[in-house]
PDB file of N, CA and C in Angstrom:
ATOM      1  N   UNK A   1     125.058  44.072  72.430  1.00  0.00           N
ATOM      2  CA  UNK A   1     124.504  44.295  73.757  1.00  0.00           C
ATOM      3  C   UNK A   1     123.616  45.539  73.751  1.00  0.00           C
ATOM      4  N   UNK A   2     122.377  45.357  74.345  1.00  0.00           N
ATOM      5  CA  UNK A   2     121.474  46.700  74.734  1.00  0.00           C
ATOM      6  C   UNK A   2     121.775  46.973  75.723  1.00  0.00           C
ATOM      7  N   UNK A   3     121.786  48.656  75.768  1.00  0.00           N
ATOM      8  CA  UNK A   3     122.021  49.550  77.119  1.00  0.00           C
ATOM      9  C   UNK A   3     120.999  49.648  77.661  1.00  0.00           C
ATOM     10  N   UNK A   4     120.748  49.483  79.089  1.00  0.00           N
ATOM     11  CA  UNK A   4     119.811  49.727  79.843  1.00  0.00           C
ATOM     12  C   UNK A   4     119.906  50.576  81.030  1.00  0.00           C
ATOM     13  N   UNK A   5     118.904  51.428  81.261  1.00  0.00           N
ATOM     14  CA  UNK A   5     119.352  52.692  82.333  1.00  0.00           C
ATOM     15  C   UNK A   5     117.655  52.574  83.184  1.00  0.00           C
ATOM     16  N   UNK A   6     117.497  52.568  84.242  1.00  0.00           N
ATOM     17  CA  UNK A   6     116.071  52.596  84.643  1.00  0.00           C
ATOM     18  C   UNK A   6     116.249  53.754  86.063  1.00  0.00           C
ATOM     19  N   UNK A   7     115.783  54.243  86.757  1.00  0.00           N
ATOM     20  CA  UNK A   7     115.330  55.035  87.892  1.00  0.00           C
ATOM     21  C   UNK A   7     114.264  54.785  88.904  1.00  0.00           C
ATOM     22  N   UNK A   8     114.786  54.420  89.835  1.00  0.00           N
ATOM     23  CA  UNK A   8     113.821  53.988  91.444  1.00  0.00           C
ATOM     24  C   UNK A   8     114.603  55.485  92.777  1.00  0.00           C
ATOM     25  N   UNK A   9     113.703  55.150  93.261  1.00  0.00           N
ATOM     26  CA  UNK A   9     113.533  56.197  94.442  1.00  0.00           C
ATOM     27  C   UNK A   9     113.726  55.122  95.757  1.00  0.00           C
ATOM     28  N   UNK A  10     114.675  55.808  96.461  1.00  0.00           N
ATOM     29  CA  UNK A  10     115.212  55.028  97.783  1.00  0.00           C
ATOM     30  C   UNK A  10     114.504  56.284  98.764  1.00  0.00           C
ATOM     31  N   UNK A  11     114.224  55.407  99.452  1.00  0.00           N
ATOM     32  CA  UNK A  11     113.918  56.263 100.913  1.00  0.00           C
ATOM     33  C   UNK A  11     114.732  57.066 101.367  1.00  0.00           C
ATOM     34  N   UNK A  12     114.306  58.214 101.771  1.00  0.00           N
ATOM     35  CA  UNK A  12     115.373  59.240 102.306  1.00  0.00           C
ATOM     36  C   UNK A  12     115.801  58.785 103.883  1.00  0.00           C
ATOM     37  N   UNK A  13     115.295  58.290 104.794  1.00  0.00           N
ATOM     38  CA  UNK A  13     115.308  57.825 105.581  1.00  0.00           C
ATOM     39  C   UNK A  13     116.432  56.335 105.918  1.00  0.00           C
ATOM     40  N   UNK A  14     116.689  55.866 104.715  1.00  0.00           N
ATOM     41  CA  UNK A  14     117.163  54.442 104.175  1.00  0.00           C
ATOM     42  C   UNK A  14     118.592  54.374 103.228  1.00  0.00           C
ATOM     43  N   UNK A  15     119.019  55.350 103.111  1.00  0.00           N
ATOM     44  CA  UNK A  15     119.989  55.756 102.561  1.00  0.00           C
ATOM     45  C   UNK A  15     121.104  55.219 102.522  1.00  0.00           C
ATOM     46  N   UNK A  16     121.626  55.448 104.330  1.00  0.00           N
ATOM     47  CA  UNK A  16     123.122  54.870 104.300  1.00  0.00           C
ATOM     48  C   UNK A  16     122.932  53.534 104.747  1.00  0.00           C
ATOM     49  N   UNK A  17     121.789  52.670 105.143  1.00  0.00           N
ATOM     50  CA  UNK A  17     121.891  51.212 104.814  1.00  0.00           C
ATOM     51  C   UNK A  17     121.758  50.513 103.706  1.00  0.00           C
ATOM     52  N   UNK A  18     121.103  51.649 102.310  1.00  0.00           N
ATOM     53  CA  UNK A  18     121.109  51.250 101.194  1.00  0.00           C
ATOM     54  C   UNK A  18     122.494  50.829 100.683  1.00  0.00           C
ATOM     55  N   UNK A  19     122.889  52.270 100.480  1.00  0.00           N
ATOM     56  CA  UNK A  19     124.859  52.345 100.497  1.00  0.00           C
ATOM     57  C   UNK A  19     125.560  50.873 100.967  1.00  0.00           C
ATOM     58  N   UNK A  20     125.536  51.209 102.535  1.00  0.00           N
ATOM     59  CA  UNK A  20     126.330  49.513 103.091  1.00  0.00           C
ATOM     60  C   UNK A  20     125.954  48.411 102.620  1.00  0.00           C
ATOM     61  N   UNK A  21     124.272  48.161 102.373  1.00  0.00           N
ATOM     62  CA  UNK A  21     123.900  47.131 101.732  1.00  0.00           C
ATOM     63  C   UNK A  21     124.589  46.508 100.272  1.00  0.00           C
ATOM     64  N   UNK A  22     125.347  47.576  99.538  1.00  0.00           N
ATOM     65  CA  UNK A  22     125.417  47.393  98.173  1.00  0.00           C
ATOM     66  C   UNK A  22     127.097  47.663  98.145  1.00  0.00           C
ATOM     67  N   UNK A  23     127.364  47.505  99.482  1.00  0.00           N
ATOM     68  CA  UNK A  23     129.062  47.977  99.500  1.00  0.00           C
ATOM     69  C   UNK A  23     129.862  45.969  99.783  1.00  0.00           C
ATOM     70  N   UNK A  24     128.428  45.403 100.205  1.00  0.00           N
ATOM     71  CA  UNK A  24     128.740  43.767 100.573  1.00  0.00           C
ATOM     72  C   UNK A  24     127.409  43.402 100.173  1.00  0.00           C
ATOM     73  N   UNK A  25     127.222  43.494  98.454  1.00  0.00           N
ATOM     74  CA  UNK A  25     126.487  42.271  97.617  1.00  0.00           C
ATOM     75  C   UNK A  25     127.083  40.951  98.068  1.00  0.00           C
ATOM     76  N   UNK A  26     125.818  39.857  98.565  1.00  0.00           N
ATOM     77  CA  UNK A  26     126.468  38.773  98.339  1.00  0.00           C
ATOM     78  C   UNK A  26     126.633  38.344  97.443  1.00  0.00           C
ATOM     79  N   UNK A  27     128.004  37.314  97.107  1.00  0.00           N
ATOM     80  CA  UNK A  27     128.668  36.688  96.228  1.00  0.00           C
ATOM     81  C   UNK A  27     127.875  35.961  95.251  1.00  0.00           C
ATOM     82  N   UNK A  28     126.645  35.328  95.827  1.00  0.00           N
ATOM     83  CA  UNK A  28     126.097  34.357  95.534  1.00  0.00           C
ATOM     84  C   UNK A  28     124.362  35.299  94.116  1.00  0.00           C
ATOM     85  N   UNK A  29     124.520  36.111  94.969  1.00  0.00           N
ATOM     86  CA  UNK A  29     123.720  37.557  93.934  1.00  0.00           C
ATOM     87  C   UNK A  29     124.454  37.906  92.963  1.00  0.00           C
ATOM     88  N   UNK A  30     125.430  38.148  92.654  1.00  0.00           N
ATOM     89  CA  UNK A  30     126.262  38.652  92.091  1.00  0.00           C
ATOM     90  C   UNK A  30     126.852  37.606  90.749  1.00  0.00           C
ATOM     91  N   UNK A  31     126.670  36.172  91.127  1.00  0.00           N
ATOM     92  CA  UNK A  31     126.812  35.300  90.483  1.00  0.00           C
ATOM     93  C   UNK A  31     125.557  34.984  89.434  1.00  0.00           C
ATOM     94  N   UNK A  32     124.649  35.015  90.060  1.00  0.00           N
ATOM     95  CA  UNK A  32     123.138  34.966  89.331  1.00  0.00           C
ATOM     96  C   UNK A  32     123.057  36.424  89.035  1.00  0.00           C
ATOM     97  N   UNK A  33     123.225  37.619  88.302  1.00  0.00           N
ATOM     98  CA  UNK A  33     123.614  38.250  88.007  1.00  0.00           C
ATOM     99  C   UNK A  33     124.325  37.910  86.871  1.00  0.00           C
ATOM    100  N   UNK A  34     125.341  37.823  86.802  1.00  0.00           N
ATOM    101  CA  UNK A  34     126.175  37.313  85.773  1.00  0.00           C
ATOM    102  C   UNK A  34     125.618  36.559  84.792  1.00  0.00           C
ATOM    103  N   UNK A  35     125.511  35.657  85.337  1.00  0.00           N
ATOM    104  CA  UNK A  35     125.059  33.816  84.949  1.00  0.00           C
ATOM    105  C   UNK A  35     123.475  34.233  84.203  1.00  0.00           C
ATOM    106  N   UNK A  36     123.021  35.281  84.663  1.00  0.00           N
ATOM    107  CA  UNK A  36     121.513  35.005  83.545  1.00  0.00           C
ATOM    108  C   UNK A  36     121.582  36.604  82.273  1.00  0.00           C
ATOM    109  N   UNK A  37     122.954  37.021  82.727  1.00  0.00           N
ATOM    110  CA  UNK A  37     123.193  37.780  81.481  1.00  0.00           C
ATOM    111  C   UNK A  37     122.896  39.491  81.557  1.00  0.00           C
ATOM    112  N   UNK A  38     123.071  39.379  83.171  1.00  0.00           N
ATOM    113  CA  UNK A  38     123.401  41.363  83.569  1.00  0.00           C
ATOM    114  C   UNK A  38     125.117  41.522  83.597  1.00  0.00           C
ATOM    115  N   UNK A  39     125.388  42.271  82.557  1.00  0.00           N
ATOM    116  CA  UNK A  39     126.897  42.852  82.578  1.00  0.00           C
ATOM    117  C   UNK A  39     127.134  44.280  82.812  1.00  0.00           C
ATOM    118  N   UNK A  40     127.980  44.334  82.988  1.00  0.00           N
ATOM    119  CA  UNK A  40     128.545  46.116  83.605  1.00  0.00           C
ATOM    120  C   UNK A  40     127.326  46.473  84.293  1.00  0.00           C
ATOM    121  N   UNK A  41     127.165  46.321  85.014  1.00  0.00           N
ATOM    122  CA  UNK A  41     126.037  46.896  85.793  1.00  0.00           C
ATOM    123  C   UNK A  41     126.464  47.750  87.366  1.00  0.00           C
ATOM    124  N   UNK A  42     125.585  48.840  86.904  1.00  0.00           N
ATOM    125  CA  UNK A  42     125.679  50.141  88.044  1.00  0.00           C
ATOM    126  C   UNK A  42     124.753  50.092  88.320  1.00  0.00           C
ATOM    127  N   UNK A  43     124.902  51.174  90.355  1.00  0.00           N
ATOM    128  CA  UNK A  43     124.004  51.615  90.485  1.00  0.00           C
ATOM    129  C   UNK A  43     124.991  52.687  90.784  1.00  0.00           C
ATOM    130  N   UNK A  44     123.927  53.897  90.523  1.00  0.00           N
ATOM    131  CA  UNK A  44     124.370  55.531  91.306  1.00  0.00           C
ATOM    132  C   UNK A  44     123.198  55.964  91.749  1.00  0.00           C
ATOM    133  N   UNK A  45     123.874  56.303  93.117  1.00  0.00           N
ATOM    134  CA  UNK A  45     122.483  57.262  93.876  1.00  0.00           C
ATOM    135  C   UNK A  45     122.716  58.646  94.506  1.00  0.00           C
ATOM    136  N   UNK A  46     121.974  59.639  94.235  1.00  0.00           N
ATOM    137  CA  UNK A  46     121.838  60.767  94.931  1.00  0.00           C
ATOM    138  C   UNK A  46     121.491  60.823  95.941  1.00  0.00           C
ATOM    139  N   UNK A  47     121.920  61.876  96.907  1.00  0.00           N
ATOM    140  CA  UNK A  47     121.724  62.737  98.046  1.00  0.00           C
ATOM    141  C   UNK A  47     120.348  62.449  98.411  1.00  0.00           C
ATOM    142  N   UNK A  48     119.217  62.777  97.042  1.00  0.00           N
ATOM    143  CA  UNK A  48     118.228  63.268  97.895  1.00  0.00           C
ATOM    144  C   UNK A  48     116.891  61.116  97.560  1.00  0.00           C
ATOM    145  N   UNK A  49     118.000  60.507  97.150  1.00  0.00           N
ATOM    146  CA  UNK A  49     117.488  59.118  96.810  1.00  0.00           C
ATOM    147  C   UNK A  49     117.011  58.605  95.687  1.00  0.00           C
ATOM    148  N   UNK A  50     117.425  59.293  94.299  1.00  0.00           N
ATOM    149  CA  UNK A  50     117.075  59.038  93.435  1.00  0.00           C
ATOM    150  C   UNK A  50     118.170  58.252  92.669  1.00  0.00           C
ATOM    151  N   UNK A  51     117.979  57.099  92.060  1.00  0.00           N
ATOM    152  CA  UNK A  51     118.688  55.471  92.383  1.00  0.00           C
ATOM    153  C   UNK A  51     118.384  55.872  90.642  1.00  0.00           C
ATOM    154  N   UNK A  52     119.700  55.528  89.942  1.00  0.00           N
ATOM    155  CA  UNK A  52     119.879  55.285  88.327  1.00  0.00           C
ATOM    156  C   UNK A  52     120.576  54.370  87.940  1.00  0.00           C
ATOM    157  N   UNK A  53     120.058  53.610  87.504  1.00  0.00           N
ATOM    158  CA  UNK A  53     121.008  52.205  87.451  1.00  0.00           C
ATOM    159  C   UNK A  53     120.920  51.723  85.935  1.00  0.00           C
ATOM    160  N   UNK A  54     122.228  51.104  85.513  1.00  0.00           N
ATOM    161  CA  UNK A  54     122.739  50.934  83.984  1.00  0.00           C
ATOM    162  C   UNK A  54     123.462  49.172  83.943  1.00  0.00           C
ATOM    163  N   UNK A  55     122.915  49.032  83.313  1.00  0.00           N
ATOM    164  CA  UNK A  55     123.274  47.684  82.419  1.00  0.00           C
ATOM    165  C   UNK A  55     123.453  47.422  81.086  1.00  0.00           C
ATOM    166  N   UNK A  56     123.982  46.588  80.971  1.00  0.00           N
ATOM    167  CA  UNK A  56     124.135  45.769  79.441  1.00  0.00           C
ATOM    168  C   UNK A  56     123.936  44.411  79.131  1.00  0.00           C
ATOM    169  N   UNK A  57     122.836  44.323  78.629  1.00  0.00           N
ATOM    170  CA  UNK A  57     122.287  42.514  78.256  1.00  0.00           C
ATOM    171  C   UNK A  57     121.617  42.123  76.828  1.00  0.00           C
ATOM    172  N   UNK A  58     121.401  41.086  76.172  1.00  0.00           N
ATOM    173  CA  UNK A  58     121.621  40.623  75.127  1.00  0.00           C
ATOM    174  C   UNK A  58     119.754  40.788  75.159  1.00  0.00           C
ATOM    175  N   UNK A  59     118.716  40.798  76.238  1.00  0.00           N
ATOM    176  CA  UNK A  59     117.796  40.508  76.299  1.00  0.00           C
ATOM    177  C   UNK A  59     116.950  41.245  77.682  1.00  0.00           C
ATOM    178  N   UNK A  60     117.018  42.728  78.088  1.00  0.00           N
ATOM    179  CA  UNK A  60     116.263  42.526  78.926  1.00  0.00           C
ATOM    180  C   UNK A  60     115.587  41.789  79.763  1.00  0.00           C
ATOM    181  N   UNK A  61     114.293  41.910  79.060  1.00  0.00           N
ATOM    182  CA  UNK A  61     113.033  40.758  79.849  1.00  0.00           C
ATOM    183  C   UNK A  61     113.954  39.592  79.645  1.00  0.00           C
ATOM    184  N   UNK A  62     114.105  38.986  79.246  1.00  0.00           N
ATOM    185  CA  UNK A  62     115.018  37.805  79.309  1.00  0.00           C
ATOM    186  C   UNK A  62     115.500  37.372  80.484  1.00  0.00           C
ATOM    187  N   UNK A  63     116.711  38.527  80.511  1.00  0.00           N
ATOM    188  CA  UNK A  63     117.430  38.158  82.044  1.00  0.00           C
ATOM    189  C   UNK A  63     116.781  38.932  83.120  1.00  0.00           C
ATOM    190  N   UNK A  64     116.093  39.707  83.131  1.00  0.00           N
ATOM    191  CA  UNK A  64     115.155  40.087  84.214  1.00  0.00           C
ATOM    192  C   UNK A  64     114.013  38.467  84.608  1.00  0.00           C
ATOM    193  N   UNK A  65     113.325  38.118  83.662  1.00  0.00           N
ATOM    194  CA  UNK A  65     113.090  36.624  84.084  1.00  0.00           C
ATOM    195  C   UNK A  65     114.066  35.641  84.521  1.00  0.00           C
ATOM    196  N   UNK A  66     115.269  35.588  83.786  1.00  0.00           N
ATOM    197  CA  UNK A  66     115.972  34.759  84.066  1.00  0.00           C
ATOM    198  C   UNK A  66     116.165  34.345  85.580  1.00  0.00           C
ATOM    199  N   UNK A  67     116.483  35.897  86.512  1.00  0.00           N
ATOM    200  CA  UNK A  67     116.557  36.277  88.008  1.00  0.00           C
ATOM    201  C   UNK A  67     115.633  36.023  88.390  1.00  0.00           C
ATOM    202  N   UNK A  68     114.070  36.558  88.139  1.00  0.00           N
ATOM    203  CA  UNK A  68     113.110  35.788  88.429  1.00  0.00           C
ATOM    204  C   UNK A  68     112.938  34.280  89.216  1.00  0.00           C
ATOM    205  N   UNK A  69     113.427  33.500  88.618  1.00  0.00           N
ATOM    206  CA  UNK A  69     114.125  31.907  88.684  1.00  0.00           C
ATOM    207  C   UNK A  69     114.495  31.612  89.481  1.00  0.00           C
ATOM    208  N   UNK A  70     115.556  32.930  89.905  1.00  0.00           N
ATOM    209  CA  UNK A  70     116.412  32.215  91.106  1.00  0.00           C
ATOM    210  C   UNK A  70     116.027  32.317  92.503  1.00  0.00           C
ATOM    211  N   UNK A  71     116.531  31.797  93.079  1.00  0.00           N
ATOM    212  CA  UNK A  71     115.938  31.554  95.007  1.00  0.00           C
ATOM    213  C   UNK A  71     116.882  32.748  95.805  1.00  0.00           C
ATOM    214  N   UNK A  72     117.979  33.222  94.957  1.00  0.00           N
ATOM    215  CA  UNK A  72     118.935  33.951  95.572  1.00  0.00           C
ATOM    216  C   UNK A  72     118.017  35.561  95.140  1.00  0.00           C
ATOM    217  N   UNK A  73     117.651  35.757  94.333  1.00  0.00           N
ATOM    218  CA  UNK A  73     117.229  36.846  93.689  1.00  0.00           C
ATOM    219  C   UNK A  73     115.702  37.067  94.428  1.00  0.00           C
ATOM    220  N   UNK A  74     115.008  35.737  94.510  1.00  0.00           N
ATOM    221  CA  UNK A  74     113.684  36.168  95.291  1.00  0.00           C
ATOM    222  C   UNK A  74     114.035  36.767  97.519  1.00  0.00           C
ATOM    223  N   UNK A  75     115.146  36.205  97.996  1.00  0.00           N
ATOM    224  CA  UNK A  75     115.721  36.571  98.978  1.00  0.00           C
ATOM    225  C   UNK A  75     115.776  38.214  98.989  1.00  0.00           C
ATOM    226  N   UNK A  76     116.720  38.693  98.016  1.00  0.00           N
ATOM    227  CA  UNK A  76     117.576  39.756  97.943  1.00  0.00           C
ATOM    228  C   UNK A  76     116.492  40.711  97.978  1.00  0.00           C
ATOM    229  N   UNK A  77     115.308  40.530  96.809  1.00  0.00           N
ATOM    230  CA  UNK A  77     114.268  41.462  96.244  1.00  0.00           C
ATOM    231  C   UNK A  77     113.411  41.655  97.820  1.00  0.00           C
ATOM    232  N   UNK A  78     113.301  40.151  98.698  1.00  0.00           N
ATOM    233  CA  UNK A  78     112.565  40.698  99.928  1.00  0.00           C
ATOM    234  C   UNK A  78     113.021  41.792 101.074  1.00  0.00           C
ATOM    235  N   UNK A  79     114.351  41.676 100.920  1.00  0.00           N
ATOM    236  CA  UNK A  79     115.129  42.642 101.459  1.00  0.00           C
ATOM    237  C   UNK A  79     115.305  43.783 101.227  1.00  0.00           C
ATOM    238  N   UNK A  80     115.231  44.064 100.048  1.00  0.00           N
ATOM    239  CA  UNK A  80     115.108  45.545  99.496  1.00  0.00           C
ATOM    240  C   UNK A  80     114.277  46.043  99.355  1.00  0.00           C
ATOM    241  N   UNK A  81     113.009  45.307  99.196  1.00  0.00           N
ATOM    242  CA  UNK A  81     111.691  46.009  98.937  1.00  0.00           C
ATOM    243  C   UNK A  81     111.113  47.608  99.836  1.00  0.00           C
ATOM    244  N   UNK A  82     111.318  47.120 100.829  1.00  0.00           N
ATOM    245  CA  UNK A  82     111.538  48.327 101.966  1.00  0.00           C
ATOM    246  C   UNK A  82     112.460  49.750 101.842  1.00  0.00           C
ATOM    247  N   UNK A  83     113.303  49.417 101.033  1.00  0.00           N
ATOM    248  CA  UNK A  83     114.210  50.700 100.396  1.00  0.00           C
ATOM    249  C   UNK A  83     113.566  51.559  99.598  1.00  0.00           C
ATOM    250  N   UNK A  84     112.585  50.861  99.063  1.00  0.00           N
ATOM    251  CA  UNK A  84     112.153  51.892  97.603  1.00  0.00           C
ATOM    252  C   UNK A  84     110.526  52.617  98.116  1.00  0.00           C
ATOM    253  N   UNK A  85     110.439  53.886  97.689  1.00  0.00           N
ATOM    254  CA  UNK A  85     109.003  54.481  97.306  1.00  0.00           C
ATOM    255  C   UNK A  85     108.432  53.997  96.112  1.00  0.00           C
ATOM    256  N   UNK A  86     107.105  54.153  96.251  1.00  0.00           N
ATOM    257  CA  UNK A  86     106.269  53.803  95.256  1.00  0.00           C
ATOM    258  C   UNK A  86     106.140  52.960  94.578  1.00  0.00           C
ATOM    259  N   UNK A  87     106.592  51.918  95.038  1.00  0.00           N
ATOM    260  CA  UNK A  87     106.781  50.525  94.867  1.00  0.00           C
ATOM    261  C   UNK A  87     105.077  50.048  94.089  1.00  0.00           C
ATOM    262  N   UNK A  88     104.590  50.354  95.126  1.00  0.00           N
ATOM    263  CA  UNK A  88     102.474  49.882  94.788  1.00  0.00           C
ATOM    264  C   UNK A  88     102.693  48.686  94.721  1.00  0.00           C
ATOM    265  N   UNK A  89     103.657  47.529  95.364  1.00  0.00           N
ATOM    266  CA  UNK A  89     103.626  46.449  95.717  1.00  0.00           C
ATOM    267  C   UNK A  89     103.854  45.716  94.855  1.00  0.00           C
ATOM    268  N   UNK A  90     104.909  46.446  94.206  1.00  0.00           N
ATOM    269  CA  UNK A  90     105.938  45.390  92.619  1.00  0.00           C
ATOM    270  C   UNK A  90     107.296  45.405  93.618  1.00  0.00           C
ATOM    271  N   UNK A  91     107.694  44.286  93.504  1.00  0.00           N
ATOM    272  CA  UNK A  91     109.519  44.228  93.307  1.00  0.00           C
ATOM    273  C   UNK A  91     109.967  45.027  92.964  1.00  0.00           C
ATOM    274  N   UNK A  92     111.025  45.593  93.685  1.00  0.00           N
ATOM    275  CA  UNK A  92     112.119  46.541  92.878  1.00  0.00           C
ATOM    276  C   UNK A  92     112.884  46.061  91.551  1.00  0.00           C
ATOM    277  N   UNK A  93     113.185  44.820  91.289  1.00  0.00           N
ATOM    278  CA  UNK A  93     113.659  44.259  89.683  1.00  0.00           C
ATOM    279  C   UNK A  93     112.353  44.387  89.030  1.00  0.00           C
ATOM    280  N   UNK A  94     111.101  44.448  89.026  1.00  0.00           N
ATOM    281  CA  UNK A  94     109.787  44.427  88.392  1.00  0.00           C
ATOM    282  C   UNK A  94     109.389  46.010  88.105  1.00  0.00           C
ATOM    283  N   UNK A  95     109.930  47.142  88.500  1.00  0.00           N
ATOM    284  CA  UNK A  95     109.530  48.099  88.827  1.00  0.00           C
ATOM    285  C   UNK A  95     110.538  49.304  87.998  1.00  0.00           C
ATOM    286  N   UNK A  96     111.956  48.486  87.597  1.00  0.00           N
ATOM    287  CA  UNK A  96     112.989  48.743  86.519  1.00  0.00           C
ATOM    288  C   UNK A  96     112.349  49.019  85.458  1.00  0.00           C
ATOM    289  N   UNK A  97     112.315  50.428  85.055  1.00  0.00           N
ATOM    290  CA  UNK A  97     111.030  50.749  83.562  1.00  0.00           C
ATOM    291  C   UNK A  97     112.430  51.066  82.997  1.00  0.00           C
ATOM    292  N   UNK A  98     112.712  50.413  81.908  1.00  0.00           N
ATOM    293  CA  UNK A  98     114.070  50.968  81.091  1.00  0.00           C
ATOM    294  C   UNK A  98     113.400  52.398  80.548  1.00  0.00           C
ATOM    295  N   UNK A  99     114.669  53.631  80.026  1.00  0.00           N
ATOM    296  CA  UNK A  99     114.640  54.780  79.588  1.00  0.00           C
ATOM    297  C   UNK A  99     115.071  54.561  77.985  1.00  0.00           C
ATOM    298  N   UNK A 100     114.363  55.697  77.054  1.00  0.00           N
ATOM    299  CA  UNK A 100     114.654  55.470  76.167  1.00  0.00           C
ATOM    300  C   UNK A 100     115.920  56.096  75.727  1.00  0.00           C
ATOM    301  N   UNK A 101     116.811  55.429  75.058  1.00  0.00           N
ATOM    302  CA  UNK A 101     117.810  55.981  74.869  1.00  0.00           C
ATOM    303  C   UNK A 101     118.121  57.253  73.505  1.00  0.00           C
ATOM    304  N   UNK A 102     118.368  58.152  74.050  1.00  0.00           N
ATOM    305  CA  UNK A 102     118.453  59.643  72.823  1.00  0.00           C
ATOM    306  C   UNK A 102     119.758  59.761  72.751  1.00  0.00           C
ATOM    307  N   UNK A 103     120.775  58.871  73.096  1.00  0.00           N
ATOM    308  CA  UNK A 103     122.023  59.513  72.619  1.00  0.00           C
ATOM    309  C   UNK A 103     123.309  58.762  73.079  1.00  0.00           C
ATOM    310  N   UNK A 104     124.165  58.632  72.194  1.00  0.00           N
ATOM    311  CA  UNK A 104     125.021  57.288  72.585  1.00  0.00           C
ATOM    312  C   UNK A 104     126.519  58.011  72.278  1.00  0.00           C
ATOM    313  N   UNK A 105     127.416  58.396  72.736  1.00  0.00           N
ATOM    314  CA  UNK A 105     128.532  58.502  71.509  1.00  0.00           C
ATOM    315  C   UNK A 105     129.739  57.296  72.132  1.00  0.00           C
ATOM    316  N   UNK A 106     130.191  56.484  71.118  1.00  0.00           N
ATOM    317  CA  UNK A 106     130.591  55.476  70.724  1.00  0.00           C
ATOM    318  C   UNK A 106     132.112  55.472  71.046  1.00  0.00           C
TER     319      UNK A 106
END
């Protein structure tokens, strides 16, 4: 499995509906998720909205297309789009720049 860690910016303004939003993922997200090959997956966010989020998948781009696909995932992404800065009119799953990884201990 590759580790994946990327960083988006939530609105400061947008915060604690971000929070509630992600406190009741629907089921049905969460399944497509799974099913196209995102495991352990976080998000953590700061105070001041800076969103770090970590996964593990066999294929990145892969399962980032995979979601692509789905009808549940194009829903979710319209909904959130509004959460994030600097978007420049990508999807927030499109906008996930993985970090390079300097350090692992095992």
């Amino acid at each position: 499995m590759k580790r994946v860690c990327f960083l988006l910016k939530v609105r400061q303004e947008r915060l604690a509906e971000y929070r509630e939003r992600h406190a009741e993922v629907w089921p049905e997200m969460q399944a497509a998720l799974t099913a196209t090959g995102w495991h352990n997956y976080s998000l953590f966010l700061r105070d001041d909205g800076l969103l770090v989020g970590y996964l593990e998948t066999a294929d990145f781009d892969r399962a980032r297309a995979a979601m692509d696909r789905t009808e549940v995932n194009a829903r979710w992404q319209a909904e959130m789009s509004g959460f994030f800065e600097e978007l420049d009119g990508v999807a927030p799953d499109a906008a996930m720049v993985p970090l390079s990884e300097v350090f692992h201990l095992a």
